[in-house]
C-alpha atoms as a PDB file:
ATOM      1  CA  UNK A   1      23.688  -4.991   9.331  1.00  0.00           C
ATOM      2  CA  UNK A   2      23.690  -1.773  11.151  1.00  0.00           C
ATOM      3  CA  UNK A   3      20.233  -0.552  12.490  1.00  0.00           C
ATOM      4  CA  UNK A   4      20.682   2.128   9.620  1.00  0.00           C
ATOM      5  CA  UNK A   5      20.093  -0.350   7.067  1.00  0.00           C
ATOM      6  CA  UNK A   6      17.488  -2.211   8.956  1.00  0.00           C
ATOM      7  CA  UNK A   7      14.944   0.892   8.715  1.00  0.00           C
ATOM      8  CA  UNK A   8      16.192   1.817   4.990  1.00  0.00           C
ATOM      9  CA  UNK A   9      15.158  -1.826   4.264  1.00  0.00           C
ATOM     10  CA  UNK A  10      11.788  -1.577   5.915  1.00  0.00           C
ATOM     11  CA  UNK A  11      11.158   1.792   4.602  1.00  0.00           C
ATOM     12  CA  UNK A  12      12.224   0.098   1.124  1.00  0.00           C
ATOM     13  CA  UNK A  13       9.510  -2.553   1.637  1.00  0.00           C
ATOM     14  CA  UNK A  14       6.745   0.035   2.967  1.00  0.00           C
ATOM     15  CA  UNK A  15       7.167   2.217  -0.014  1.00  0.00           C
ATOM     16  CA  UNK A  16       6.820  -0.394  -2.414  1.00  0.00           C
ATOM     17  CA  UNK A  17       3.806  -1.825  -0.725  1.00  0.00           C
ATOM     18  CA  UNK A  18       2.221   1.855  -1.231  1.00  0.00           C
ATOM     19  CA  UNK A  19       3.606   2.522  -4.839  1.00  0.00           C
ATOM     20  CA  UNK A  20       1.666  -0.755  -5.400  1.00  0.00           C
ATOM     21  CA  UNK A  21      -1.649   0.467  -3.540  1.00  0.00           C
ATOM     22  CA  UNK A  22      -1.971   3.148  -5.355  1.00  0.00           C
ATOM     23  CA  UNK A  23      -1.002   1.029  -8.812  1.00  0.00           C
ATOM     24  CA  UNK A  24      -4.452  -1.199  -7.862  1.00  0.00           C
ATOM     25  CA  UNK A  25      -6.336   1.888  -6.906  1.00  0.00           C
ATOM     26  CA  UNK A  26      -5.531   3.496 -10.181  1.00  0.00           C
ATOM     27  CA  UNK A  27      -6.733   0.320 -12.202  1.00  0.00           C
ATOM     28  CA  UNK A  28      -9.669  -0.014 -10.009  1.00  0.00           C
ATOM     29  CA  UNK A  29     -10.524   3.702 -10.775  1.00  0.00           C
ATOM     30  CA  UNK A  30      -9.804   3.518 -14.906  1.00  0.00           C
ATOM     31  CA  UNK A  31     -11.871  -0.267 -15.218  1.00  0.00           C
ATOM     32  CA  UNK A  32     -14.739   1.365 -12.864  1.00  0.00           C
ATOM     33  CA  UNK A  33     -15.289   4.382 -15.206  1.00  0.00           C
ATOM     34  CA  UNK A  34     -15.040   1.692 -18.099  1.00  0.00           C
ATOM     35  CA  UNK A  35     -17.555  -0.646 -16.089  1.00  0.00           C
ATOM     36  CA  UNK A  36     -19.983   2.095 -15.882  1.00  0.00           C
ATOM     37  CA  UNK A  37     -19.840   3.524 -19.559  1.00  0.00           C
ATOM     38  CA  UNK A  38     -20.323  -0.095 -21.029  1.00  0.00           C
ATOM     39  CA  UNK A  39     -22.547  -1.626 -18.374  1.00  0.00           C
ATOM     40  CA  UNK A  40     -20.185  -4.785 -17.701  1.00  0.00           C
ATOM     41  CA  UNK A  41     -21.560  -5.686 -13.896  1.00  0.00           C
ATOM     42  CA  UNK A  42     -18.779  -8.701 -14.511  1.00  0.00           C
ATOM     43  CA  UNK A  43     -16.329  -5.896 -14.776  1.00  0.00           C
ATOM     44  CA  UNK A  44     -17.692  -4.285 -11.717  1.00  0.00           C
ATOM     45  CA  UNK A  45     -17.758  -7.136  -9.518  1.00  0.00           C
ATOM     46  CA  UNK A  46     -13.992  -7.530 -10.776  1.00  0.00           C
ATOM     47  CA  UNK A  47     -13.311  -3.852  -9.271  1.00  0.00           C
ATOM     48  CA  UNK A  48     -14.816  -4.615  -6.306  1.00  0.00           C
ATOM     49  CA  UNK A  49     -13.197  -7.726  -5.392  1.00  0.00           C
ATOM     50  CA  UNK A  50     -10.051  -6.025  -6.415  1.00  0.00           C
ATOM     51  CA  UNK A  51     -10.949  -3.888  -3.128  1.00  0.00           C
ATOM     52  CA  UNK A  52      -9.752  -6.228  -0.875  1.00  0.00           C
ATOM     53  CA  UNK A  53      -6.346  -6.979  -2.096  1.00  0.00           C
ATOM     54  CA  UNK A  54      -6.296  -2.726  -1.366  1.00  0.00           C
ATOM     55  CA  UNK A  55      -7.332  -3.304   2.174  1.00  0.00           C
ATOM     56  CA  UNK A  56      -5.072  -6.553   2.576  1.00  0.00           C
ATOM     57  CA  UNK A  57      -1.856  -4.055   1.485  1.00  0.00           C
ATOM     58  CA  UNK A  58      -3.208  -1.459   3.887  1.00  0.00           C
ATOM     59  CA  UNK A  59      -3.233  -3.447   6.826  1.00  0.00           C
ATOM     60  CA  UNK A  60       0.182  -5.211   5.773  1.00  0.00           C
ATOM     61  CA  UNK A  61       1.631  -1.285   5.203  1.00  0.00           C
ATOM     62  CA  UNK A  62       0.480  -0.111   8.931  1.00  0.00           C
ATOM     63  CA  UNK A  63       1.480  -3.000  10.659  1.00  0.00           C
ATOM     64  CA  UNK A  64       4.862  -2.688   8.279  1.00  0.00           C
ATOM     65  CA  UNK A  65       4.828   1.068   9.814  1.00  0.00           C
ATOM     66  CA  UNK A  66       4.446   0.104  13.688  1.00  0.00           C
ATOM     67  CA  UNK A  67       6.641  -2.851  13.444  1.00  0.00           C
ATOM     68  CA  UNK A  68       9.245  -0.351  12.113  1.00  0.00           C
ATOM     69  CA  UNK A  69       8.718   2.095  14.663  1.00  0.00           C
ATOM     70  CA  UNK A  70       8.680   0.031  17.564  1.00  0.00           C
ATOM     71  CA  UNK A  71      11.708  -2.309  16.616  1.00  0.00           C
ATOM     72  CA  UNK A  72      13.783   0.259  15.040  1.00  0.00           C
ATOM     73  CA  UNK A  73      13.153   3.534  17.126  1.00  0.00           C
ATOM     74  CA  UNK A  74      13.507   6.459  14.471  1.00  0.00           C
ATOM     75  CA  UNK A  75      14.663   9.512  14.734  1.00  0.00           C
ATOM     76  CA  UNK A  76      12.543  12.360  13.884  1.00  0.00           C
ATOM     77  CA  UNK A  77      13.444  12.420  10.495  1.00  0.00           C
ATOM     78  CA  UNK A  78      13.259   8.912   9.738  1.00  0.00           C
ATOM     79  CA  UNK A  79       9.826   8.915  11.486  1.00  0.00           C
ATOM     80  CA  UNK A  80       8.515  11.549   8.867  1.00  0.00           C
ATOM     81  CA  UNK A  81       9.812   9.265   6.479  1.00  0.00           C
ATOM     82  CA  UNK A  82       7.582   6.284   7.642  1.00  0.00           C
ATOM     83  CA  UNK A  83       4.701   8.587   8.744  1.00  0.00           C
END
């Protein structure tokens, strides 16, 4: 595997990670509005727990990022495309 592929197949796993942060942060935003117009504080509490799984894929996704960077040393363009 040339170190080509290596970064396509990091970049690969990084963008999915992302598409699915912002998949959870679009639920989280439609059953928030729908927690607040029916007053479900279960539904809420759901949201907010659903939080951390966000912050769980951040942290995964940066350290995803600097692995990538410092194992693979991009060129400029492939660093725009992790950055």
């Amino acid at each position: 595997m040339t170190v080509r592929q290596h970064l396509d197949d990091r970049h690969q796993v990084i963008q999915t990670d992302i598409l699915r942060m912002a998949g959870i942060a679009n639920d989280m935003v439609r059953l928030a509005v729908e927690a607040v117009i029916s007053g479900d504080v279960e539904l809420a509490r759901r949201v907010i727990a659903m939080d951390d799984e966000v912050d769980n894929l951040e942290k995964e996704t940066l350290n995803a990022t600097v692995r990538a960077v410092g194992l693979e040393a991009p060129v400029a363009s492939d660093l725009r495309m992790l950055v």
